[in-house]
C-alpha atoms as a PDB file:
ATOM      1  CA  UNK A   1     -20.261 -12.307   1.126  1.00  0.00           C
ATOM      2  CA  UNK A   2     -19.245  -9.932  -1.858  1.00  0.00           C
ATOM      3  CA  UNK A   3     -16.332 -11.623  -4.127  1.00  0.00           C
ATOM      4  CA  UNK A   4     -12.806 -12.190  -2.053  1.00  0.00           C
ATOM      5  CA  UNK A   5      -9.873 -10.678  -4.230  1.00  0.00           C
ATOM      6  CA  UNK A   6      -7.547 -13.320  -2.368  1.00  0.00           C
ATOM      7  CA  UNK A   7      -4.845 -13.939   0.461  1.00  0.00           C
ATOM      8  CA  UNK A   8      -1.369 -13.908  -1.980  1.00  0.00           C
ATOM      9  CA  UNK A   9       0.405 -10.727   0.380  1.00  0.00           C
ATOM     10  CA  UNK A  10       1.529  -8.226  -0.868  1.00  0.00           C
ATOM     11  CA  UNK A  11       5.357  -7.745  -1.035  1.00  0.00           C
ATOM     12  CA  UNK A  12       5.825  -4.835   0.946  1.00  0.00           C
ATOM     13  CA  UNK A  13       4.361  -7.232   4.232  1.00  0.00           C
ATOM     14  CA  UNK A  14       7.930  -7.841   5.976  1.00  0.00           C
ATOM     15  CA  UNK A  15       8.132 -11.526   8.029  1.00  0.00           C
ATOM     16  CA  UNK A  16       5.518 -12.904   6.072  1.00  0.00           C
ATOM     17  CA  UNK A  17       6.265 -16.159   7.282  1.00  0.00           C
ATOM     18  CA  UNK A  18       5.390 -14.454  11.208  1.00  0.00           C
ATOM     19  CA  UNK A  19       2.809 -12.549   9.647  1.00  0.00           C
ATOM     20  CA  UNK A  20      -0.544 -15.465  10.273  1.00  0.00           C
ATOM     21  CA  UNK A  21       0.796 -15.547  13.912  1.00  0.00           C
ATOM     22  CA  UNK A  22      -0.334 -11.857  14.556  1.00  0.00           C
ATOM     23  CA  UNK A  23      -2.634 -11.032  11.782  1.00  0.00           C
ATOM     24  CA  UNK A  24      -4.754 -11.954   9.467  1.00  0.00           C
ATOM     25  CA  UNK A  25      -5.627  -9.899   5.895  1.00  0.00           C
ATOM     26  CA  UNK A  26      -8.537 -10.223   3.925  1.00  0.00           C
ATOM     27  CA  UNK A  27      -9.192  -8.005   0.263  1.00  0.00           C
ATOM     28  CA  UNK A  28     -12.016  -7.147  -1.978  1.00  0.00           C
ATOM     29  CA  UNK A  29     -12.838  -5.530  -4.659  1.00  0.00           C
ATOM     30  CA  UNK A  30     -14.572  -2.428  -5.211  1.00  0.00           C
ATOM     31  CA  UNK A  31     -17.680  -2.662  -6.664  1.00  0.00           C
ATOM     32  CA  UNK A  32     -18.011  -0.852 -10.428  1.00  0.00           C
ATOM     33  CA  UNK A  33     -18.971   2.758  -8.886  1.00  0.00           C
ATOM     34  CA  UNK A  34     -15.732   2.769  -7.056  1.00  0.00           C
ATOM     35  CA  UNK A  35     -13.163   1.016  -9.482  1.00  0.00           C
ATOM     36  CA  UNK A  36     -12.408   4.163 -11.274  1.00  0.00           C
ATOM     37  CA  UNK A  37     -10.616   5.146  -7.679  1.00  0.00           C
ATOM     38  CA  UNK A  38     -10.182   2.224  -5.524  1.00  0.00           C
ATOM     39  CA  UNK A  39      -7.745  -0.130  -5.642  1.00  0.00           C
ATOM     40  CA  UNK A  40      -9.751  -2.256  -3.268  1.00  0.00           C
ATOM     41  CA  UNK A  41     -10.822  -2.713   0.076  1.00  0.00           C
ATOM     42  CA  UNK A  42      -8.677  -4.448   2.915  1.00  0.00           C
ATOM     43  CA  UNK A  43      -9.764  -5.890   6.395  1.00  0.00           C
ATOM     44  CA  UNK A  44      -7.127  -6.612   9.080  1.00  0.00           C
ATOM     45  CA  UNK A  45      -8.131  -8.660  12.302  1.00  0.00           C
ATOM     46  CA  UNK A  46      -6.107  -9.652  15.121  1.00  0.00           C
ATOM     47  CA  UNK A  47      -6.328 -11.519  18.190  1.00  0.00           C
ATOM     48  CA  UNK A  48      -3.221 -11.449  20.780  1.00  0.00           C
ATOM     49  CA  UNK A  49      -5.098 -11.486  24.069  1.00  0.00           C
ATOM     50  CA  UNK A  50      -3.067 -13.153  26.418  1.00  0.00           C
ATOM     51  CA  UNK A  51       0.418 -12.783  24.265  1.00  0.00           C
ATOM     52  CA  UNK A  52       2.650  -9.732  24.019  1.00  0.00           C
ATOM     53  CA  UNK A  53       2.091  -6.863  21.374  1.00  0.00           C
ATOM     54  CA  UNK A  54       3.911  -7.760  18.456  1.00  0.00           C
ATOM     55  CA  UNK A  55       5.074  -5.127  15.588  1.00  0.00           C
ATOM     56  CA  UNK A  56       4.025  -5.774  11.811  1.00  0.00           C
ATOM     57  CA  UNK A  57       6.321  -3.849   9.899  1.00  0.00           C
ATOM     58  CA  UNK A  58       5.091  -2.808   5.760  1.00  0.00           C
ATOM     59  CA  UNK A  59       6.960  -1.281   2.833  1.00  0.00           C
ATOM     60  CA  UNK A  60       4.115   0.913   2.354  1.00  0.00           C
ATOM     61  CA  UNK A  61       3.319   1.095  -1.333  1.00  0.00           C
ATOM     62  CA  UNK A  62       2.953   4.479  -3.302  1.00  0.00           C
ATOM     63  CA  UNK A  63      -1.020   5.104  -2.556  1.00  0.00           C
ATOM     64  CA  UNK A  64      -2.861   6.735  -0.049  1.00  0.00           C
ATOM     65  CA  UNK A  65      -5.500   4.787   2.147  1.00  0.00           C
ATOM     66  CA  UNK A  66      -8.793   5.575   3.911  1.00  0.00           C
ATOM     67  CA  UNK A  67      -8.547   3.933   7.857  1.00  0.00           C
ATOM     68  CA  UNK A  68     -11.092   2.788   9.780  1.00  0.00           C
ATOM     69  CA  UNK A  69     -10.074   1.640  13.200  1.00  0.00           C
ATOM     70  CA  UNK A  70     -11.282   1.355  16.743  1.00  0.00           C
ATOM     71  CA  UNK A  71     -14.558   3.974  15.671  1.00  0.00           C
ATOM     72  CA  UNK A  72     -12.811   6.720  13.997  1.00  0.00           C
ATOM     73  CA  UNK A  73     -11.554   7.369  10.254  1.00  0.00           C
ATOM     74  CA  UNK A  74      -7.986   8.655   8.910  1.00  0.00           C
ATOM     75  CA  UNK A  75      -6.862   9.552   5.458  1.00  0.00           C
ATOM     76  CA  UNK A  76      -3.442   8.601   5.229  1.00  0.00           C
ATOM     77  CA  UNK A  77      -1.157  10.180   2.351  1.00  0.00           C
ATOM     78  CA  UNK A  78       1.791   8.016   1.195  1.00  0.00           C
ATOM     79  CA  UNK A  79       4.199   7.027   3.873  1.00  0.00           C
ATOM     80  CA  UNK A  80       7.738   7.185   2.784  1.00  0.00           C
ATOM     81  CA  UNK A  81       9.588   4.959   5.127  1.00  0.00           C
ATOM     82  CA  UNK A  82       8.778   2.232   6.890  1.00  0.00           C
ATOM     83  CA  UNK A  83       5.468   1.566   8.488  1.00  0.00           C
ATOM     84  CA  UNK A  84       5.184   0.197  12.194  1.00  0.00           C
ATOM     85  CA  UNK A  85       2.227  -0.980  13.589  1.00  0.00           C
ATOM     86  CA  UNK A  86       1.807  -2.387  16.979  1.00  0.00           C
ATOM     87  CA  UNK A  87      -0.916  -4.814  17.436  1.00  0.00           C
ATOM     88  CA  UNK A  88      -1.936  -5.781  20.919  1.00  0.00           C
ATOM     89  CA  UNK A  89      -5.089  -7.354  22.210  1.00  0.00           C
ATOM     90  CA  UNK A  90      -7.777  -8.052  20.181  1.00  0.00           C
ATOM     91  CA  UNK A  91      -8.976  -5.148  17.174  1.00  0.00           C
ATOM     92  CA  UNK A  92      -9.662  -4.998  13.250  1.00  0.00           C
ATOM     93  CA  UNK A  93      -9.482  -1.987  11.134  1.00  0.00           C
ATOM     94  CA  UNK A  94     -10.993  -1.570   7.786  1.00  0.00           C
ATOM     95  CA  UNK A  95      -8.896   0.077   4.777  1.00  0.00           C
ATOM     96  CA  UNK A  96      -9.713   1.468   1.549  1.00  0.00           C
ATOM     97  CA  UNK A  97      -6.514   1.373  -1.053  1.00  0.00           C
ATOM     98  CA  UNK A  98      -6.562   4.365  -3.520  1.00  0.00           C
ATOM     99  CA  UNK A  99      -5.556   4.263  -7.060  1.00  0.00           C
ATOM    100  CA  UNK A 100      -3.304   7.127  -8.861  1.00  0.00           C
ATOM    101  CA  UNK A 101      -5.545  10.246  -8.442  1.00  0.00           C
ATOM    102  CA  UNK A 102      -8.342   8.426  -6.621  1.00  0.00           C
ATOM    103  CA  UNK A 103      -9.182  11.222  -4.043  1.00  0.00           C
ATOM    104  CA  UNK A 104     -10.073  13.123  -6.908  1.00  0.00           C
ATOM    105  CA  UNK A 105     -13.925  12.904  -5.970  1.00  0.00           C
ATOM    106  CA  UNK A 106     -14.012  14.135  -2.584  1.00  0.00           C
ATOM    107  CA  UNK A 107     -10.562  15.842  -2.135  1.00  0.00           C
ATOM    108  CA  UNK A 108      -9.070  18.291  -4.551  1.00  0.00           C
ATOM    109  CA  UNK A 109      -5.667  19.169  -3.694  1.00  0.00           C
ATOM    110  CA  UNK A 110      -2.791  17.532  -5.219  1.00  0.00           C
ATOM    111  CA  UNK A 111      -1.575  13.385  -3.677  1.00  0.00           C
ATOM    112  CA  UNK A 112       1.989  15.602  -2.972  1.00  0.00           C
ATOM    113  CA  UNK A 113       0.022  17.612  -0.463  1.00  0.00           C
ATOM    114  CA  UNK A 114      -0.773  14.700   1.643  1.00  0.00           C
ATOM    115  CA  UNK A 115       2.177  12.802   1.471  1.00  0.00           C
ATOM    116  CA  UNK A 116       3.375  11.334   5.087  1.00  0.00           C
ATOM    117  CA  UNK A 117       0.367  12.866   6.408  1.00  0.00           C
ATOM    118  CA  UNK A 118      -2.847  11.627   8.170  1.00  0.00           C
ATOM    119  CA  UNK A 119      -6.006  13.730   8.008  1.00  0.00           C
ATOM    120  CA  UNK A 120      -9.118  13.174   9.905  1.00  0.00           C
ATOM    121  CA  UNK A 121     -11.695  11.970   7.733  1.00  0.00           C
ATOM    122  CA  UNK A 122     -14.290  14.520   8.877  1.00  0.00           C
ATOM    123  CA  UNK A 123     -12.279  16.846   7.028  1.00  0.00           C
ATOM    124  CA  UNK A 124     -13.014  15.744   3.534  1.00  0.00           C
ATOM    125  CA  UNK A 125     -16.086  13.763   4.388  1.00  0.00           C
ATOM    126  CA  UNK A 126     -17.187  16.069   6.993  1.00  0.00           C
ATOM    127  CA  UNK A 127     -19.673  14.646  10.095  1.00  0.00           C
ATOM    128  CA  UNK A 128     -21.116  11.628   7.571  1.00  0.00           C
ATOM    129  CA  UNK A 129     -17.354  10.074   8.086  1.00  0.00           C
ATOM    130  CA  UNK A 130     -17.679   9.704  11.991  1.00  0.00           C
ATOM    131  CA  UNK A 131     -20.972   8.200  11.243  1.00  0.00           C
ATOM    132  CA  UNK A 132     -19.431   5.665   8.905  1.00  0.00           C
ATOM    133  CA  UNK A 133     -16.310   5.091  11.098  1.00  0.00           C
ATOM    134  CA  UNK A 134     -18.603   4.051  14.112  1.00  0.00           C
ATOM    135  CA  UNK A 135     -20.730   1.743  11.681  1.00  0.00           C
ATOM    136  CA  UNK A 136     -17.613  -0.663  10.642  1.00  0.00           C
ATOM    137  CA  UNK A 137     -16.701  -1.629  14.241  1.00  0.00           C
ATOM    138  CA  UNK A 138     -20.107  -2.191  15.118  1.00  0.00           C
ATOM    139  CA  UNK A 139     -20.515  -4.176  11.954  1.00  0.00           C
ATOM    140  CA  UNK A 140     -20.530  -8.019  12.754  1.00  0.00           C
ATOM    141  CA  UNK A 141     -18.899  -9.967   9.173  1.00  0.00           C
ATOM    142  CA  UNK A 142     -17.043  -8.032   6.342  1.00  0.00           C
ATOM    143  CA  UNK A 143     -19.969  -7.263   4.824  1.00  0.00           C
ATOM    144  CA  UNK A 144     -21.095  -5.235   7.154  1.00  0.00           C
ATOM    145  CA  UNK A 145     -18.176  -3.600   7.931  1.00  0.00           C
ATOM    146  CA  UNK A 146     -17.818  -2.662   4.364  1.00  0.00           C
ATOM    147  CA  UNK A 147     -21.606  -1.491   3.647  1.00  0.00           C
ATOM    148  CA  UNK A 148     -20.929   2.043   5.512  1.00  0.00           C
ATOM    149  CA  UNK A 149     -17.567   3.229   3.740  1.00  0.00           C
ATOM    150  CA  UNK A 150     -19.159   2.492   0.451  1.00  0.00           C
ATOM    151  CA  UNK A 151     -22.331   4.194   1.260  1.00  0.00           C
ATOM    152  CA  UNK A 152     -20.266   7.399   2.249  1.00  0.00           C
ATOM    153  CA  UNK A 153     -17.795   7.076  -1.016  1.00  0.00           C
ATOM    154  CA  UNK A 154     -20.690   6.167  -3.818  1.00  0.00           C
ATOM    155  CA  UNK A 155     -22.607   9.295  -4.032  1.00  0.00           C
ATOM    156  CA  UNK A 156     -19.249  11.807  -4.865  1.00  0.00           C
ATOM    157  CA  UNK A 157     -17.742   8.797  -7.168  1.00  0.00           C
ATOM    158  CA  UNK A 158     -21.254   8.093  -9.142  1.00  0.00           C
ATOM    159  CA  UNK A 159     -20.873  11.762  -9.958  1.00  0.00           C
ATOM    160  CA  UNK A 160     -17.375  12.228 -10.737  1.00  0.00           C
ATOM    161  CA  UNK A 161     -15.746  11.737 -14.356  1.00  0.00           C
ATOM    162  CA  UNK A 162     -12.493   9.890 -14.277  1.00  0.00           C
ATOM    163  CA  UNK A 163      -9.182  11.721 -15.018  1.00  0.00           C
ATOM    164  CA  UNK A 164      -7.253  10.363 -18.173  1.00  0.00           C
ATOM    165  CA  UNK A 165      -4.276  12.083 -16.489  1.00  0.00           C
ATOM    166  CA  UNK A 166      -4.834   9.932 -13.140  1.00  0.00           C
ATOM    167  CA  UNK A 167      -5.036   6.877 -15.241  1.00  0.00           C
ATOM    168  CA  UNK A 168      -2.175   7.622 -17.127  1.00  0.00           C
ATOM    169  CA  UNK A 169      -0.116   7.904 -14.067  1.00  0.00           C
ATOM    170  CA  UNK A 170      -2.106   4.040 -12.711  1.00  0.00           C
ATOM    171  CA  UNK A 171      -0.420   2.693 -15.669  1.00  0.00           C
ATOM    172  CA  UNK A 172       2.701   3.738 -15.158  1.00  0.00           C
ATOM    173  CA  UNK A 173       2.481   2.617 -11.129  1.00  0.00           C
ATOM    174  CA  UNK A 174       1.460  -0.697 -12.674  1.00  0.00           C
ATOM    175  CA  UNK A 175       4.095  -0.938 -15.107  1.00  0.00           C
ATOM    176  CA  UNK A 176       6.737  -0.168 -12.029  1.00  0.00           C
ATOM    177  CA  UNK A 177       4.942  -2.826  -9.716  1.00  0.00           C
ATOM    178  CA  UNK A 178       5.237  -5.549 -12.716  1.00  0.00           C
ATOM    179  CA  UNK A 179       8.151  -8.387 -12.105  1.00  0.00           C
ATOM    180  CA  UNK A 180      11.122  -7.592 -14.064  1.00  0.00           C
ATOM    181  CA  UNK A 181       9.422  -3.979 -14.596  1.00  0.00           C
ATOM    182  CA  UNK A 182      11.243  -0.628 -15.253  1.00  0.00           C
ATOM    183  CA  UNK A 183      14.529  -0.183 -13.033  1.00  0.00           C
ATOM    184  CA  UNK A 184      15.103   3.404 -14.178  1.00  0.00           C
ATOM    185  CA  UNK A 185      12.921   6.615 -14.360  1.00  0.00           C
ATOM    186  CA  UNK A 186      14.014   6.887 -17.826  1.00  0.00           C
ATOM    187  CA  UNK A 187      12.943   3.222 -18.063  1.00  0.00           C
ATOM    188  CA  UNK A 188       9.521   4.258 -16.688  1.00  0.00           C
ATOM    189  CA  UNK A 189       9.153   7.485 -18.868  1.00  0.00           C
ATOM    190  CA  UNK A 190       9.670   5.398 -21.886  1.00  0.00           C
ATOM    191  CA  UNK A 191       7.270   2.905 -20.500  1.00  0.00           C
ATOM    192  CA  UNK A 192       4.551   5.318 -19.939  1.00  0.00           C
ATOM    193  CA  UNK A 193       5.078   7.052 -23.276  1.00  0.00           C
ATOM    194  CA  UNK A 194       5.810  10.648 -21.159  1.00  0.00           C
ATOM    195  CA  UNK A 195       8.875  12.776 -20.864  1.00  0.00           C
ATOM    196  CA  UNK A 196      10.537  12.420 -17.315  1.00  0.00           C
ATOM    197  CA  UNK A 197       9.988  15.437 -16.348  1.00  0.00           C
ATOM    198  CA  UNK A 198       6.358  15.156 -17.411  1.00  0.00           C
ATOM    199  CA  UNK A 199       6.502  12.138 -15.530  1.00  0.00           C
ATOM    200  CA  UNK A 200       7.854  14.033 -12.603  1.00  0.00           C
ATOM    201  CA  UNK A 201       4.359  16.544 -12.575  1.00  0.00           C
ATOM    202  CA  UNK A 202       2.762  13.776 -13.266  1.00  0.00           C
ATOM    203  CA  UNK A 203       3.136  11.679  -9.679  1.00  0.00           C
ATOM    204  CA  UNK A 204       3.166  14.967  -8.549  1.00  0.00           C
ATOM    205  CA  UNK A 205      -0.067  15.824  -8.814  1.00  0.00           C
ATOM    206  CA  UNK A 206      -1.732  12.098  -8.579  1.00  0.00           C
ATOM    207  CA  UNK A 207       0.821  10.012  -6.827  1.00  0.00           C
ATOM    208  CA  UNK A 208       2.765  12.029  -4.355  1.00  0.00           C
ATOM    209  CA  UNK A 209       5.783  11.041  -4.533  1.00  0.00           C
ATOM    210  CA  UNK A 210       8.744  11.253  -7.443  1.00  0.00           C
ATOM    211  CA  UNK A 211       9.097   8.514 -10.221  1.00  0.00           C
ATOM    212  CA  UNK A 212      12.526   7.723  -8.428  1.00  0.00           C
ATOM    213  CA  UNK A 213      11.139   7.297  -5.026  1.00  0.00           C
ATOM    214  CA  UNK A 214       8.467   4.807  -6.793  1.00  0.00           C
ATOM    215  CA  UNK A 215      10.944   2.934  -8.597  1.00  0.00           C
ATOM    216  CA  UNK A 216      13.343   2.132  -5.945  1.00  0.00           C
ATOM    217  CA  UNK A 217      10.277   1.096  -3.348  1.00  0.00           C
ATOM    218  CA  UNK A 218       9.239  -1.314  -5.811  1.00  0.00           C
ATOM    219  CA  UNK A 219      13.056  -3.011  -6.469  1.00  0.00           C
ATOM    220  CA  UNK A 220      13.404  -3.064  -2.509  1.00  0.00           C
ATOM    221  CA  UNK A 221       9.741  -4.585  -1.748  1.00  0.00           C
ATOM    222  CA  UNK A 222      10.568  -7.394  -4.349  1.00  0.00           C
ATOM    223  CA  UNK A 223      14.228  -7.782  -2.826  1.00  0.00           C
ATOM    224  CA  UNK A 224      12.369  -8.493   0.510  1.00  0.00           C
ATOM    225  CA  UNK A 225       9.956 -10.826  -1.010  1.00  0.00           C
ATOM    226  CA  UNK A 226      12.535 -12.859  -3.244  1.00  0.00           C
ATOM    227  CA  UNK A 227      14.944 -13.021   0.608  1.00  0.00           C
ATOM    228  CA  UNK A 228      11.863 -14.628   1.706  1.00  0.00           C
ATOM    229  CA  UNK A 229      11.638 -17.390  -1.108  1.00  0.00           C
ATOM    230  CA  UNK A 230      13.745 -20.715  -0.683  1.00  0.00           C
ATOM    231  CA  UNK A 231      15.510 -20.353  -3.979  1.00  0.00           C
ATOM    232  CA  UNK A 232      16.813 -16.797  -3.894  1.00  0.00           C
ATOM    233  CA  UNK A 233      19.647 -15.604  -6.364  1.00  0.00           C
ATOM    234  CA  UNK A 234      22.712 -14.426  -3.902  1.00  0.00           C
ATOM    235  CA  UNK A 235      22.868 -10.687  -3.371  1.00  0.00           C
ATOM    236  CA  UNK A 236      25.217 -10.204  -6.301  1.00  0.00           C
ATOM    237  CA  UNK A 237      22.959 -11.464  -8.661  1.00  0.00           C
ATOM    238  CA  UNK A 238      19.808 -10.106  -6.860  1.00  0.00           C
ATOM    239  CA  UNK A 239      21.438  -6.595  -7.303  1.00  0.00           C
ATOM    240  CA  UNK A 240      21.763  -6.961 -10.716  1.00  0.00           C
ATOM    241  CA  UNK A 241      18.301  -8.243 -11.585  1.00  0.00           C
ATOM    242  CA  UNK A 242      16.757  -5.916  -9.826  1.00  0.00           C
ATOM    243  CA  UNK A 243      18.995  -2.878 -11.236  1.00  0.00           C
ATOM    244  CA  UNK A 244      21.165  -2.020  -8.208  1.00  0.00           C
ATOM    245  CA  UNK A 245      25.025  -0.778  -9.464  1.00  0.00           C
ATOM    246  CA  UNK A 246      26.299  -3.616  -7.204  1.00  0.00           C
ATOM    247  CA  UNK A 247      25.949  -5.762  -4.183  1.00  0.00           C
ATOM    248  CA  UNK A 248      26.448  -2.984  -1.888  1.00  0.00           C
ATOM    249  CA  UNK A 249      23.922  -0.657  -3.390  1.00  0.00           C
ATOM    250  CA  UNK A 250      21.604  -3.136  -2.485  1.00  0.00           C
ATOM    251  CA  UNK A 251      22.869  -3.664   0.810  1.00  0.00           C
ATOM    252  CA  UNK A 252      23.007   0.039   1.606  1.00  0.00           C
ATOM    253  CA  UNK A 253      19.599   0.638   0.314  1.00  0.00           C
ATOM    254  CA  UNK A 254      17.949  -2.219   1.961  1.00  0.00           C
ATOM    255  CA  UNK A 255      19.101  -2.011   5.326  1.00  0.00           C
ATOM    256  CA  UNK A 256      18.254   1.897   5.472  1.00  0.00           C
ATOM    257  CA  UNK A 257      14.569   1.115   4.399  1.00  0.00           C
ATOM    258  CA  UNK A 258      13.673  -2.098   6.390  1.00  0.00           C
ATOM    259  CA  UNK A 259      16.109  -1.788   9.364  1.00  0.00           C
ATOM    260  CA  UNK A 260      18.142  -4.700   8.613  1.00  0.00           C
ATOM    261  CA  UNK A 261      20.788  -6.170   6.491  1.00  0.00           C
ATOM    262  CA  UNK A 262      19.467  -8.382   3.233  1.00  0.00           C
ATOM    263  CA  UNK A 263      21.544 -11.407   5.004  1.00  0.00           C
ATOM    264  CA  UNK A 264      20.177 -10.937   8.532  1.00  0.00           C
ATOM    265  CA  UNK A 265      16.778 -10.506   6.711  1.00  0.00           C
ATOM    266  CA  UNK A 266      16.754 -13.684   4.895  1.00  0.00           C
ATOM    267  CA  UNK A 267      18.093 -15.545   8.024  1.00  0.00           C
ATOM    268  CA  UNK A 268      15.415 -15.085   9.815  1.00  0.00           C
ATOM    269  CA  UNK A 269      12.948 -15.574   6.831  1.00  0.00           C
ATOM    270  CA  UNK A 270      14.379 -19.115   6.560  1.00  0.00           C
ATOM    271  CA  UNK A 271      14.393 -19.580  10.198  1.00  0.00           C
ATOM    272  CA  UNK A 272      10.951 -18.513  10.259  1.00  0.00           C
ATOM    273  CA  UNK A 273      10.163 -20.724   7.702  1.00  0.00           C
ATOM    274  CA  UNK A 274      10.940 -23.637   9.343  1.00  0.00           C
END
């Protein structure tokens, strides 16, 4: 078994206190051919047989993701809202996480274009995707699962030459992502050592969404993980720290993103929890 990158979840997982009840979530890394563009590989596997479909809901995070599930493939461009997935009987699917610009081998058009879209995979692998989609369910442990997605993305990424421009905009994703990172676009611009609106063409063109959009999704998943924790700050302070203008920005803000109110959410985090 290649090198596990770990269980911690990520933020954006909502109830993650319900969350071992309907799934589970493994991660690896990609190996060195692929790092230049992956993010890493993810494995979801459920089994409900015998207990009612549940929903997962995810603060999607600003990258697009290659999908393998139940024998076909999916590119999926950034999702802006909220993500629902209904799991129900037994299943896995196998993800790839992209990085800033990370299509750049086998897709040329900008991350904008595929924002809250989901493309086929035979139409930027072509047949060779199929192929590779039907190999992970019939593959029996991770490995195997993962063997045919990075036999179909090695060959482009071996030949590609990284982007310095896709890289820069990584770093500035990672610098929003950071605890206690930028709260502002301007923040951000100063951060990444680029003019806003430079920043702006920027996510444009490797991101797909704007600087603001990335910003905010970041303050809101870490609002929903810190509602989660025992010792949370109360909403007044939580605004604040996480560069709201007030309680009811947060409020507003929250509850329009994850369908509920940060009070209801934590109440049922900490009943959860028990």
């Amino acid at each position: 078994m290649r090198e596990h990158a770990g269980n911690d979840l990520p933020k954006g997982i909502l109830d993650p206190h319900a969350m071992p009840r309907r799934f589970g979530l493994r991660r690896y890394p990609p190996p060195a051919v692929l790092a230049p563009f992956v993010d890493y590989l993810w494995i979801v596997e459920w089994n409900l047989e015998g207990a009612p479909a549940q929903v997962q809901r995810v603060l999607p995070y600003p990258h697009a993701h290659l999908v393998f599930e139940a024998g076909a493939g999916a590119l999926h461009g950034v999702v802006r809202g909220a993500f629902d997935k209904t799991l129900s009987g037994r299943g896995r699917a196998l993800g790839v996480r992209l990085r800033a610009g990370g299509l750049r081998p086998w897709w040329q058009g900008t991350a904008a274009s595929l924002t809250g879209k989901v493309l086929p995979l035979e139409q930027v692998f072509g047949t060779d995707a199929g192929a590779a989609a039907r190999q992970v369910q019939g593959g029996g442990d991770d490995d195997a699962m993962m063997a045919p997605v990075l036999a179909l993305l090695a060959p482009a990424a071996a030949a590609a030459r990284p982007d310095p421009r896709a890289a820069l905009a990584q770093r500035a994703l990672d610098a929003a992502a950071a605890p206690q990172g930028p709260v502002s676009v301007a923040m951000l611009a100063a951060v990444a050592g680029v003019p806003e609106r430079g920043l702006q063409r920027l996510f444009q063109e490797h991101v797909g969404v704007p600087p603001k959009w990335v910003v905010q999704r970041y303050r809101l998943q870490e609002a929903a993980a810190l509602l989660a924790a025992p010792a949370c700050p109360d909403l007044a302070a939580l605004a604040q720290q996480l560069g709201f203008f007030d309680q009811a920005h947060l409020t507003r803000a929250f509850t329009a993103l994850v369908g509920r109110a940060p009070q209801a959410y934590r109440r049922s985090q900490l009943a959860g929890a028990g």
